[in-house]
C-alpha atoms as a PDB file:
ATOM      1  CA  UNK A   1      32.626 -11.773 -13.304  1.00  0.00           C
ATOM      2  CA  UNK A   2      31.862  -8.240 -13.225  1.00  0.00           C
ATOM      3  CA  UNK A   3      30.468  -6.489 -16.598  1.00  0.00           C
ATOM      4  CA  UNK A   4      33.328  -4.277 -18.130  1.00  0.00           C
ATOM      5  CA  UNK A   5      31.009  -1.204 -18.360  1.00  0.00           C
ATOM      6  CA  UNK A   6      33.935   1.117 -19.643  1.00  0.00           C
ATOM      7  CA  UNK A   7      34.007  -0.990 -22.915  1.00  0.00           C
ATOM      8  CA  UNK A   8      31.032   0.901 -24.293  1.00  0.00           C
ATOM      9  CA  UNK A   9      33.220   4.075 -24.255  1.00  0.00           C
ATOM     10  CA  UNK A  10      35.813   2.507 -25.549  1.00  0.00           C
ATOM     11  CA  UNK A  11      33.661   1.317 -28.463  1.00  0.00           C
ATOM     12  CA  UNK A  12      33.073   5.050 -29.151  1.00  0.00           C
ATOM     13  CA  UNK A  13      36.677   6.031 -28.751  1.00  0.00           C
ATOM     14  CA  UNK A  14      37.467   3.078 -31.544  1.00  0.00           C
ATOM     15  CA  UNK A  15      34.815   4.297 -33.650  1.00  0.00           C
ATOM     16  CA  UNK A  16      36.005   8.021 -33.248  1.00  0.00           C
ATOM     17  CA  UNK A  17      39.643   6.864 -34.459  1.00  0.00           C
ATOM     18  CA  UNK A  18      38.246   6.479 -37.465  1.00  0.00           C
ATOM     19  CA  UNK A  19      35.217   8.953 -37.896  1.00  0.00           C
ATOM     20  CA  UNK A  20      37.154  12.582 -37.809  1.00  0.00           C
ATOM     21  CA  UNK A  21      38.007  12.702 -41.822  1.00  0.00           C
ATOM     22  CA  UNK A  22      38.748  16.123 -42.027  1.00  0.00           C
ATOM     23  CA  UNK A  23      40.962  16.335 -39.376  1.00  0.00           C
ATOM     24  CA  UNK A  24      43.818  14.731 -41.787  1.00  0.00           C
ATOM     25  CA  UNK A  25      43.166  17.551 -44.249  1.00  0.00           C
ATOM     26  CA  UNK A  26      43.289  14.677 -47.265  1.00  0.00           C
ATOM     27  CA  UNK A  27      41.920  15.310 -50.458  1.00  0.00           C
ATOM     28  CA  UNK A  28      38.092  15.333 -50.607  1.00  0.00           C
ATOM     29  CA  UNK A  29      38.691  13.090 -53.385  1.00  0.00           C
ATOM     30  CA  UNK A  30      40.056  10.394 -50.950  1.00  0.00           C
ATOM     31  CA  UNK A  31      37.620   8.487 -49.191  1.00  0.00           C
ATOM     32  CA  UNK A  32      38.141   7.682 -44.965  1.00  0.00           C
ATOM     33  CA  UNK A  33      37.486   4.640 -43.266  1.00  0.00           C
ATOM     34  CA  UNK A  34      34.360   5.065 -42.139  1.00  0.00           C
ATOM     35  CA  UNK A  35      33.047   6.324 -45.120  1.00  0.00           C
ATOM     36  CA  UNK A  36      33.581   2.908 -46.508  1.00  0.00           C
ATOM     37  CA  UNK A  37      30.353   0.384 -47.029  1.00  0.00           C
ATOM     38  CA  UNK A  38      31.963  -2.141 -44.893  1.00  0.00           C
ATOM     39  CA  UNK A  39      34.715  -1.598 -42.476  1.00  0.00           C
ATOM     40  CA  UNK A  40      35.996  -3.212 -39.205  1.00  0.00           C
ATOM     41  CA  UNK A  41      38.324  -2.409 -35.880  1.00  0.00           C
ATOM     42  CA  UNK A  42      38.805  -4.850 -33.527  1.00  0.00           C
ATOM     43  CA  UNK A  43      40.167  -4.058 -29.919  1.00  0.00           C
ATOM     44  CA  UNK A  44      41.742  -5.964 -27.425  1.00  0.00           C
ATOM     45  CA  UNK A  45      43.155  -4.858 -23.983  1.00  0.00           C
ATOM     46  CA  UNK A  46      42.783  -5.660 -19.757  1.00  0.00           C
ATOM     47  CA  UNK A  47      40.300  -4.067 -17.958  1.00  0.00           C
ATOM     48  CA  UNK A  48      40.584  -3.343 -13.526  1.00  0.00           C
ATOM     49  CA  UNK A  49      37.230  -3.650 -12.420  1.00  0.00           C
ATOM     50  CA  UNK A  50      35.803  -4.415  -9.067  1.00  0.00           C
ATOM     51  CA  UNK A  51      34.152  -8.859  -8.777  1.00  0.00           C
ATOM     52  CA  UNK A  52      31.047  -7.878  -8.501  1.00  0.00           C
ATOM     53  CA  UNK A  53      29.007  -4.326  -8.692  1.00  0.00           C
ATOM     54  CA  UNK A  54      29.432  -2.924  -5.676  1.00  0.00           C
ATOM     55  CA  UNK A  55      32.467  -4.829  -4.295  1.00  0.00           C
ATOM     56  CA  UNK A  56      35.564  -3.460  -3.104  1.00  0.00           C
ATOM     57  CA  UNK A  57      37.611  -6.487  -4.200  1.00  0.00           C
ATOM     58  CA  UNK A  58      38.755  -5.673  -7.656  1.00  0.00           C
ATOM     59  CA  UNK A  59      40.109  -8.152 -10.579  1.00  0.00           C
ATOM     60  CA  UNK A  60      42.150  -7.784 -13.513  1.00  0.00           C
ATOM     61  CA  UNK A  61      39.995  -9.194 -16.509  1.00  0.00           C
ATOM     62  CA  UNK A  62      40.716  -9.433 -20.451  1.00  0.00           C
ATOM     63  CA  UNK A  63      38.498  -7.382 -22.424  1.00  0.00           C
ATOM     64  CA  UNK A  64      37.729  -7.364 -26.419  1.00  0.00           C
ATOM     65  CA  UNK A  65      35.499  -5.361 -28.484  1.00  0.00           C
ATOM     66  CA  UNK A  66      34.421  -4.733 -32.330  1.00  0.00           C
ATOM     67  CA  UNK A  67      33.303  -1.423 -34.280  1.00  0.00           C
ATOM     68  CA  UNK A  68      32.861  -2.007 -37.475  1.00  0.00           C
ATOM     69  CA  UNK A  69      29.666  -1.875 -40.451  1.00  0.00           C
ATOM     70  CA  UNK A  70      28.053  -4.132 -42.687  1.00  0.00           C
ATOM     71  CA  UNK A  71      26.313  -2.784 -46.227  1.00  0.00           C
ATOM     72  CA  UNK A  72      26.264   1.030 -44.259  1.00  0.00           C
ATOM     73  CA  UNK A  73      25.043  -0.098 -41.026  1.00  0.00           C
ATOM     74  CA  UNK A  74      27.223   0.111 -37.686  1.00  0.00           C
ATOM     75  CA  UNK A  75      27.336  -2.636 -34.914  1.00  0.00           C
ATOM     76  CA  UNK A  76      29.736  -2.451 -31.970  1.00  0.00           C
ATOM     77  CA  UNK A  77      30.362  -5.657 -30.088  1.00  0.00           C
ATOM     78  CA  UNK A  78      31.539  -4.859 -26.570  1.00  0.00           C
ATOM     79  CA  UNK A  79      32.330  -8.132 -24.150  1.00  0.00           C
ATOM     80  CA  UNK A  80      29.012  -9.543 -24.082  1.00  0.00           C
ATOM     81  CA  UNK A  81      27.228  -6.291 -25.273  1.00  0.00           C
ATOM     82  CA  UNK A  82      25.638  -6.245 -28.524  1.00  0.00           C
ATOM     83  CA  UNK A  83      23.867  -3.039 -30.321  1.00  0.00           C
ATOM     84  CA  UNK A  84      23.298  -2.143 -33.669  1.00  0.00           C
ATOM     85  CA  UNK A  85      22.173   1.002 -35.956  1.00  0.00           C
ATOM     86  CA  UNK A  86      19.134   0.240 -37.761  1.00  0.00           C
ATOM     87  CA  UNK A  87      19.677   3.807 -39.731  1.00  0.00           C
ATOM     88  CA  UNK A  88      22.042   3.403 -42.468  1.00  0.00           C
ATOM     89  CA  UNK A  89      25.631   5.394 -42.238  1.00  0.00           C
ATOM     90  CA  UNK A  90      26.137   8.126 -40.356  1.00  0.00           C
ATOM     91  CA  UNK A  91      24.236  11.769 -41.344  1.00  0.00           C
ATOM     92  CA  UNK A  92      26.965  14.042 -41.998  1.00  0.00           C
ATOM     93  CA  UNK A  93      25.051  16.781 -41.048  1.00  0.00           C
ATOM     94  CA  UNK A  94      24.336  18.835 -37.905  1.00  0.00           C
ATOM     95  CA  UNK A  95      22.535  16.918 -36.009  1.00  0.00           C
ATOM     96  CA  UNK A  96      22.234  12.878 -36.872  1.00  0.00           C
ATOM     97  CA  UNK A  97      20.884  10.228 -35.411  1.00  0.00           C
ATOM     98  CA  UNK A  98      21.104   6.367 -33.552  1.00  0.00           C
ATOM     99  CA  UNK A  99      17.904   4.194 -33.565  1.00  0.00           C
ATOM    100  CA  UNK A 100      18.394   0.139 -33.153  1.00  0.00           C
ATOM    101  CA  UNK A 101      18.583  -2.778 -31.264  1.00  0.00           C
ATOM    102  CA  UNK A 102      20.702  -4.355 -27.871  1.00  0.00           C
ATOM    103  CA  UNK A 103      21.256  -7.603 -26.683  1.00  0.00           C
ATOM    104  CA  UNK A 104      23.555  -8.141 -23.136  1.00  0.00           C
ATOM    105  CA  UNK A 105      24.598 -11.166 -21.563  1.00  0.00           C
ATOM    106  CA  UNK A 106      24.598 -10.277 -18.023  1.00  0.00           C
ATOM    107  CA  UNK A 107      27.255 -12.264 -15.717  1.00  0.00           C
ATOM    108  CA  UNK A 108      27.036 -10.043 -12.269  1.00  0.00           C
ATOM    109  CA  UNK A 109      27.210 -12.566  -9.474  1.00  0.00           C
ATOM    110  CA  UNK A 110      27.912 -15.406 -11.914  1.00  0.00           C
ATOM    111  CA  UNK A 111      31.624 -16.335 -11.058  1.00  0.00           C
ATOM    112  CA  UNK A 112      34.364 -14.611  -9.632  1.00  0.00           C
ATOM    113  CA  UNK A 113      33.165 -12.421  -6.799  1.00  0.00           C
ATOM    114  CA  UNK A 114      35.911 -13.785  -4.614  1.00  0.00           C
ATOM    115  CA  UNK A 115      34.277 -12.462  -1.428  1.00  0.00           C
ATOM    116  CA  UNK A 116      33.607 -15.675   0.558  1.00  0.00           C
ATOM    117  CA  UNK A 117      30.307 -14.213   2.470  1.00  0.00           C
ATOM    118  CA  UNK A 118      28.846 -12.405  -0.487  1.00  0.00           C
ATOM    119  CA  UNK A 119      29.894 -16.680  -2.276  1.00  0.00           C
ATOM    120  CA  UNK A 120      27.830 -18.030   0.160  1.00  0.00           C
ATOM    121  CA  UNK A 121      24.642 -16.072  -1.234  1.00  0.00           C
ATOM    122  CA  UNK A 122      24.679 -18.493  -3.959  1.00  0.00           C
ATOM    123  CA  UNK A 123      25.380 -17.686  -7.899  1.00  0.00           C
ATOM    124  CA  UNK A 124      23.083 -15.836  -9.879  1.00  0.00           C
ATOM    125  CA  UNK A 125      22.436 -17.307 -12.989  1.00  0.00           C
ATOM    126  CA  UNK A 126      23.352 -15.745 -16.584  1.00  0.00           C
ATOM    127  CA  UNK A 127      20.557 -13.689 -17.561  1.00  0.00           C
ATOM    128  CA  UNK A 128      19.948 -12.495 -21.112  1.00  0.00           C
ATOM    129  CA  UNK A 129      18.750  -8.984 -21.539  1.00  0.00           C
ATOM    130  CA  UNK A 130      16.893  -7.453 -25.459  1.00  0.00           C
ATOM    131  CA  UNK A 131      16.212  -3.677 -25.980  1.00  0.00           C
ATOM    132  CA  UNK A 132      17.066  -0.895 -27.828  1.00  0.00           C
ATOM    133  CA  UNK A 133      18.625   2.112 -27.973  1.00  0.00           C
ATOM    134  CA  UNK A 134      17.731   5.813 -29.451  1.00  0.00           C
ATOM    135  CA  UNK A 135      20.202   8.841 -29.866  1.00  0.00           C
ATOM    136  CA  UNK A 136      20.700  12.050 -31.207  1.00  0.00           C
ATOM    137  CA  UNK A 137      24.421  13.873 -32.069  1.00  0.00           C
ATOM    138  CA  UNK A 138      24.827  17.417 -32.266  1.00  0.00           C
ATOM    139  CA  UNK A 139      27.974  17.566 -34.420  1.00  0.00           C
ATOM    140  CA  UNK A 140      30.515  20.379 -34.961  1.00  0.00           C
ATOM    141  CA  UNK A 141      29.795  22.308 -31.748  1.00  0.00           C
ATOM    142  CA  UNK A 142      33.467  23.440 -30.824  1.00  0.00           C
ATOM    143  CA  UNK A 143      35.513  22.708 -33.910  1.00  0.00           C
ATOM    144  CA  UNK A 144      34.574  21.438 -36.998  1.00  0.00           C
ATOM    145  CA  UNK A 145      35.299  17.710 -35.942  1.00  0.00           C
ATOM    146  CA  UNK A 146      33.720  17.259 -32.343  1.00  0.00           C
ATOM    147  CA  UNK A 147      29.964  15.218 -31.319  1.00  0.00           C
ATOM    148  CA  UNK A 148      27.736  15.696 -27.978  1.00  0.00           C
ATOM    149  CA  UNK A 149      25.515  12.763 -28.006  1.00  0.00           C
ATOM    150  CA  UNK A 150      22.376  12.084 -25.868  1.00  0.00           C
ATOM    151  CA  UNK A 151      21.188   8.364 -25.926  1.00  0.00           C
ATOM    152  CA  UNK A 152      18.756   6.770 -24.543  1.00  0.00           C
ATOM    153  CA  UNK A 153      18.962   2.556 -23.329  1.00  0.00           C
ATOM    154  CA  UNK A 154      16.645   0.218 -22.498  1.00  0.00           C
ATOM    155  CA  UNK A 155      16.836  -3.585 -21.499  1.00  0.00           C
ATOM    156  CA  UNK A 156      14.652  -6.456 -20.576  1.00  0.00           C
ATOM    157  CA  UNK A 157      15.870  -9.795 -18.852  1.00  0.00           C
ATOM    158  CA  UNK A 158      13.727 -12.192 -21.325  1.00  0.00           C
ATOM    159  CA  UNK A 159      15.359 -15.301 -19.301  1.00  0.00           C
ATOM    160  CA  UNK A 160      13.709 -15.069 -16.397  1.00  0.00           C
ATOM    161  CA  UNK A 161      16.402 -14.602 -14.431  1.00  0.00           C
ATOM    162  CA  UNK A 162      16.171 -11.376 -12.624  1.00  0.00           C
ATOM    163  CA  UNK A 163      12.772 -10.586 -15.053  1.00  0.00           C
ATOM    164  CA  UNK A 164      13.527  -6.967 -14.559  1.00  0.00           C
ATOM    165  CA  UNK A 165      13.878  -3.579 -17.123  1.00  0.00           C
ATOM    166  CA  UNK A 166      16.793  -1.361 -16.701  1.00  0.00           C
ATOM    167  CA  UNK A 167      17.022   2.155 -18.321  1.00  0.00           C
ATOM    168  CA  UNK A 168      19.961   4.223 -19.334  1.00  0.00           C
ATOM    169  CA  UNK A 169      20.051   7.829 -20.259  1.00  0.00           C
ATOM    170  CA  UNK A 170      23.755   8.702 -21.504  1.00  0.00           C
ATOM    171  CA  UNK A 171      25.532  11.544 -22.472  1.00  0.00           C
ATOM    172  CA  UNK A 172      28.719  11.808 -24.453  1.00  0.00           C
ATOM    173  CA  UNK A 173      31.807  14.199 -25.998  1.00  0.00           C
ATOM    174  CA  UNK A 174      33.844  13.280 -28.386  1.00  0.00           C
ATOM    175  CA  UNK A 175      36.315  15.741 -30.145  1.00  0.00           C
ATOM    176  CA  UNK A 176      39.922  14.996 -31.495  1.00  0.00           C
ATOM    177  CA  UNK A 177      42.385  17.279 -29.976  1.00  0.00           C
ATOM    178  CA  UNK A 178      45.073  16.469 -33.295  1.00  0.00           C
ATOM    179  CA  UNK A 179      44.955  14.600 -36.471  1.00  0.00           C
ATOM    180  CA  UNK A 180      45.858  11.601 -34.236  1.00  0.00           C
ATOM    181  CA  UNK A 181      44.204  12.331 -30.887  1.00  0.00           C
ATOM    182  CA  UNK A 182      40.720  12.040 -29.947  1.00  0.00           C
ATOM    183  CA  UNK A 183      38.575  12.165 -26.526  1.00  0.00           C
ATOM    184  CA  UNK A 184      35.952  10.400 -25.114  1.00  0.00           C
ATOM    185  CA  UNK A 185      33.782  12.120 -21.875  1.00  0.00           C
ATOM    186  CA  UNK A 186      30.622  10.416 -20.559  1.00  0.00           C
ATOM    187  CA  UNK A 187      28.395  10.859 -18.089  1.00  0.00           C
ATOM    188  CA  UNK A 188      25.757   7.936 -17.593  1.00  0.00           C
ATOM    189  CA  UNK A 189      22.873   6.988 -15.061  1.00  0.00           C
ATOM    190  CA  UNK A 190      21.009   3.683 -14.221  1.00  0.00           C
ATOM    191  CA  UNK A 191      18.073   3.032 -13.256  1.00  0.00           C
ATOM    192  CA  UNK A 192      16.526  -0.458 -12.582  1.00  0.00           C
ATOM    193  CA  UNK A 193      13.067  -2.048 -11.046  1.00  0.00           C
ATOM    194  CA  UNK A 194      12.627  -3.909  -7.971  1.00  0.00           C
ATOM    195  CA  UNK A 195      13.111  -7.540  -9.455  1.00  0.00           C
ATOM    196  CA  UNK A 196      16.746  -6.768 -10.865  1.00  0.00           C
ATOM    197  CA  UNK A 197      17.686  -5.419  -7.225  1.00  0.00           C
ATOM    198  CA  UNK A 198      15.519  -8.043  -4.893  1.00  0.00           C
ATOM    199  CA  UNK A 199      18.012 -10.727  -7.669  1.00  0.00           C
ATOM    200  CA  UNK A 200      21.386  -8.612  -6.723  1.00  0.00           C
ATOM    201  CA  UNK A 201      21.157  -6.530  -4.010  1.00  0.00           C
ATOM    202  CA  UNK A 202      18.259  -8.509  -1.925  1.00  0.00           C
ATOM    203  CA  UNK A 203      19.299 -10.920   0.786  1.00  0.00           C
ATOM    204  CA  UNK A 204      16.484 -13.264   1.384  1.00  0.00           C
ATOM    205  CA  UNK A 205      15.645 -15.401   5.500  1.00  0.00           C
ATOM    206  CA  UNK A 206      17.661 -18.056   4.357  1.00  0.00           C
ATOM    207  CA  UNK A 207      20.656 -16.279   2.238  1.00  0.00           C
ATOM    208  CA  UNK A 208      20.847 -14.092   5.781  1.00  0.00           C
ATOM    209  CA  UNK A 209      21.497 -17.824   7.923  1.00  0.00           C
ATOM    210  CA  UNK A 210      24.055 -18.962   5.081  1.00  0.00           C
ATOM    211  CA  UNK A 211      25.932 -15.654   5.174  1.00  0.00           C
ATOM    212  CA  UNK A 212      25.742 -13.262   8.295  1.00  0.00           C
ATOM    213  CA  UNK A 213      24.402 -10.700   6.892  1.00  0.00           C
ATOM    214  CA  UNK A 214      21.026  -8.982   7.666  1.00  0.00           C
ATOM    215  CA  UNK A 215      17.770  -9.509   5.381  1.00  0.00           C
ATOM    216  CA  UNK A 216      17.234  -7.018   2.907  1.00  0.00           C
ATOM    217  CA  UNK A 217      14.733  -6.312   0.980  1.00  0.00           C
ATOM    218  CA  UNK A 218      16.185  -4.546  -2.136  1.00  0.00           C
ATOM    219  CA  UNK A 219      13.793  -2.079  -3.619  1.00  0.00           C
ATOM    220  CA  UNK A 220      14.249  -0.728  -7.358  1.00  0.00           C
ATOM    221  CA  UNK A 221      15.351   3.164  -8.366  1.00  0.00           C
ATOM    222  CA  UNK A 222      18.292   4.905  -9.712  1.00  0.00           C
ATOM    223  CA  UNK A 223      20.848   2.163  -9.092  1.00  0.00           C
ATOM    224  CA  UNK A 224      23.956   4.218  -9.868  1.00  0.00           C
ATOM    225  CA  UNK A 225      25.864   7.215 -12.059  1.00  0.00           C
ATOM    226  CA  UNK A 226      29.323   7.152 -13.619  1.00  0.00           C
ATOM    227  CA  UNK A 227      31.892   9.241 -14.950  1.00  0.00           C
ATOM    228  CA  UNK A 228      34.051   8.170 -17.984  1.00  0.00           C
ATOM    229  CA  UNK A 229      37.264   9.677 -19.444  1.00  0.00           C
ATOM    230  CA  UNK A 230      39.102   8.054 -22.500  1.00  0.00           C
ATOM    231  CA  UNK A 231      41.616   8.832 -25.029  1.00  0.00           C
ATOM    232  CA  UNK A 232      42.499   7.253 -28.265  1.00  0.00           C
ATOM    233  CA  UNK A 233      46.178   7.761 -30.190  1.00  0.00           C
ATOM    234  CA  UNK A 234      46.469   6.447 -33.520  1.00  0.00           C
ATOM    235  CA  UNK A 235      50.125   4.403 -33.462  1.00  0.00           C
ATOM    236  CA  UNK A 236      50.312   3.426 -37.740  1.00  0.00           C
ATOM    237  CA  UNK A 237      47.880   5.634 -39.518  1.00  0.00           C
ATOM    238  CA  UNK A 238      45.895   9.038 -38.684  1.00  0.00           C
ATOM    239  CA  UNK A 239      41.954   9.865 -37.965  1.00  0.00           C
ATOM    240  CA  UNK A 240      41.081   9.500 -41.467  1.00  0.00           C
ATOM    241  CA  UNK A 241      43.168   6.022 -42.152  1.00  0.00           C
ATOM    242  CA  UNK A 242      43.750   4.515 -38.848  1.00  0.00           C
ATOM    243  CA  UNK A 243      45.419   1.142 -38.758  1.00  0.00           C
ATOM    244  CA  UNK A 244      47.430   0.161 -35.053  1.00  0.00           C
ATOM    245  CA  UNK A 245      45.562   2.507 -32.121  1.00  0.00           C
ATOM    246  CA  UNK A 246      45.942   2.330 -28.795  1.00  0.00           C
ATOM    247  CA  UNK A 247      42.986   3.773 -25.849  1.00  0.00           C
ATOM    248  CA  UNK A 248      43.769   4.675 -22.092  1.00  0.00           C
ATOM    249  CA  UNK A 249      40.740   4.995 -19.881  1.00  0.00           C
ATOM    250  CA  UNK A 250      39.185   5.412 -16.317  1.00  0.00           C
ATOM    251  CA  UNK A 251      35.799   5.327 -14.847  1.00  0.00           C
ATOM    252  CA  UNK A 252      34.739   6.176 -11.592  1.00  0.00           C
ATOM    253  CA  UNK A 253      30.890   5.447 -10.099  1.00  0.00           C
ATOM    254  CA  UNK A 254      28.620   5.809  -7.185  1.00  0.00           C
ATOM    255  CA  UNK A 255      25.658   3.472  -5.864  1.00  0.00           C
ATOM    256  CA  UNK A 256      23.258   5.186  -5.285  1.00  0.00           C
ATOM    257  CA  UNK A 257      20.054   4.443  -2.996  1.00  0.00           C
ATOM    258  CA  UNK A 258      18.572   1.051  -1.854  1.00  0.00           C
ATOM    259  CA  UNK A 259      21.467  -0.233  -3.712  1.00  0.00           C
ATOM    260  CA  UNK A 260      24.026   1.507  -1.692  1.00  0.00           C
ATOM    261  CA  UNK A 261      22.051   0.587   1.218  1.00  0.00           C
ATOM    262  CA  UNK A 262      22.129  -3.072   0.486  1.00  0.00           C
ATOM    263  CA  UNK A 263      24.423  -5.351   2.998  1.00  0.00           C
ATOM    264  CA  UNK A 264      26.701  -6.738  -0.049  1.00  0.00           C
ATOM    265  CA  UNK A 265      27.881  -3.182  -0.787  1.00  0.00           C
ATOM    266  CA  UNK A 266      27.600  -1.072   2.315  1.00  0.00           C
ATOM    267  CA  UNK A 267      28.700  -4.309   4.775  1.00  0.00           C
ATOM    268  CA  UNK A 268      30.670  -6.094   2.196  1.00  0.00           C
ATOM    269  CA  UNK A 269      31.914  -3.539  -0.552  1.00  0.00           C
ATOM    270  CA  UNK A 270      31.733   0.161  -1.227  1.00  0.00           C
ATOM    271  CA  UNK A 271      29.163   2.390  -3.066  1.00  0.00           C
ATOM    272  CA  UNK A 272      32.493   4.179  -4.788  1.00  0.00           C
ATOM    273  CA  UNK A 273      33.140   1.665  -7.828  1.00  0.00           C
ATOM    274  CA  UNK A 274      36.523   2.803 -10.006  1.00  0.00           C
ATOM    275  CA  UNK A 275      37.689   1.364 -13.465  1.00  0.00           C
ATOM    276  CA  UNK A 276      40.637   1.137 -15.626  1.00  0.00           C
ATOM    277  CA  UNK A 277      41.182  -0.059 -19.038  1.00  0.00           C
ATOM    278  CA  UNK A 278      43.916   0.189 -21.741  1.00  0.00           C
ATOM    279  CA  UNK A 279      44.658  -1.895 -24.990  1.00  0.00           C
ATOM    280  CA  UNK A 280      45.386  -1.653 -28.757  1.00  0.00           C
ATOM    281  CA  UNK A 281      42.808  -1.486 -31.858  1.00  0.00           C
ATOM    282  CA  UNK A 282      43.645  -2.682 -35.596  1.00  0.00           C
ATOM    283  CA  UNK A 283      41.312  -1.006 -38.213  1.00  0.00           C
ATOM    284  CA  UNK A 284      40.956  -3.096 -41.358  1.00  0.00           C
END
């Protein structure tokens, strides 16, 4: 099954729904939903993804994810994505700040590819991947309300799987455009070492005799960028109090590199990899 890599976005979209308490114009007096200790939204929704990265055979998946906080501190459970913010609540101020850690099952090449050559490459096992995460938000840049965000991932396959380290640099906008509106914009790149891509991109001798296709020895780099666009409409409730939402998204990316070069995605699938998501959030 392919990872739904828009769900991150959507995460922040959720937790947006919820974190633009002026934008309601209630009393001061009143506190918002994320203001609160503890809080919780849970989303559900279908994702249209391609089987595998790099495929051009695409799927239509179920997708769930979680933004909520515990005692002041903010988690987001995304699929089988994991991260959480070691600094309590949210400065208010400015600038602010993300600093915690990530844990991601990853299931590329796992089940599902449907692609009967790429099948007879074998399955990749599940691999288990531990990092962290650091950020910084520049708040109230255009309006009053909106966030550009700079973040910085990093992951480690502690299973032995692919034994590689993967790196992330992100950047995002979010702004609400009414008192029930809000936008999402990302812009992400990856970048990943030579034993993640020899695991998913490499075609060893004796993979090449099962399956047609030529050896290739994947080499690591900048494995890929993408482009995200998402927006978020409260259905019951505003910004401040949000209780039924709804979120719309797409995503498009580009291989980039060895792994665009590699048989299972120049031969086999495309380097162009689009996304679509929708579904509904309830904030409790």
């Amino acid at each position: 099954m392919a990872s739904f890599r828009l769900s991150g976005a959507a995460a922040c979209v959720l937790l947006c729904l919820a974190a633009a308490p002026a934008a309601a114009q209630q009393s001061s007096d009143d506190q918002s939903y994320l203001d609160r200790p503890n809080n919780l939204t849970v989303g559900v929704g279908a994702a249209y993804l391609p089987t595998y990265e790099g495929s051009d055979n695409y799927q239509v998946t179920p997708a769930a994810l979680a933004v909520g906080k515990v005692d002041g501190f903010s988690f987001i459970l995304r699929g089988t994505s994991f991260s959480m913010n070691l600094i309590r609540d949210r400065q208010k101020g400015p600038v602010s700040f993300d600093l915690g850690p990530v844990a991601y099952l990853r299931l590329d090449r796992d089940t599902g590819t449907r692609d009967p050559v790429v099948q007879s490459l074998g399955k990749v096992k599940k691999a288990v991947e531990l990092g962290g995460y650091a950020g910084i938000s520049f708040n109230h840049l255009l309006d009053p309300y909106d966030s550009l965000t700079i973040r910085f991932v990093a992951r480690h396959d502690v299973t032995g799987v692919h034994d590689g380290t993967l790196f992330k640099p992100a950047i995002d906008y979010l702004t609400p455009v009414s008192t029930r509106t809000v936008v999402y914009l990302g812009v992400e790149a990856e970048h990943a070492g030579d034993r993640f891509a020899r695991t998913y991109f490499g075609i060893t001798p004796d993979q090449s005799i099962h399956s047609g296709l030529p050896v290739y020895n994947a080499r690591g780099g900048w494995k890929d960028w993408r482009a995200s666009l998402l927006v978020g409409q409260t259905l019951i409730g505003d910004l401040r109090r949000p209780r039924l939402s709804a979120f719309v998204g797409v995503s498009y990316a580009r291989e980039l590199g060895n792994f665009a070069r590699a048989p299972i995605v120049a031969i086999r699938g495309d380097k162009n990899q689009y996304l679509a998501a929708a579904g509904l959030a309830y904030s409790f």
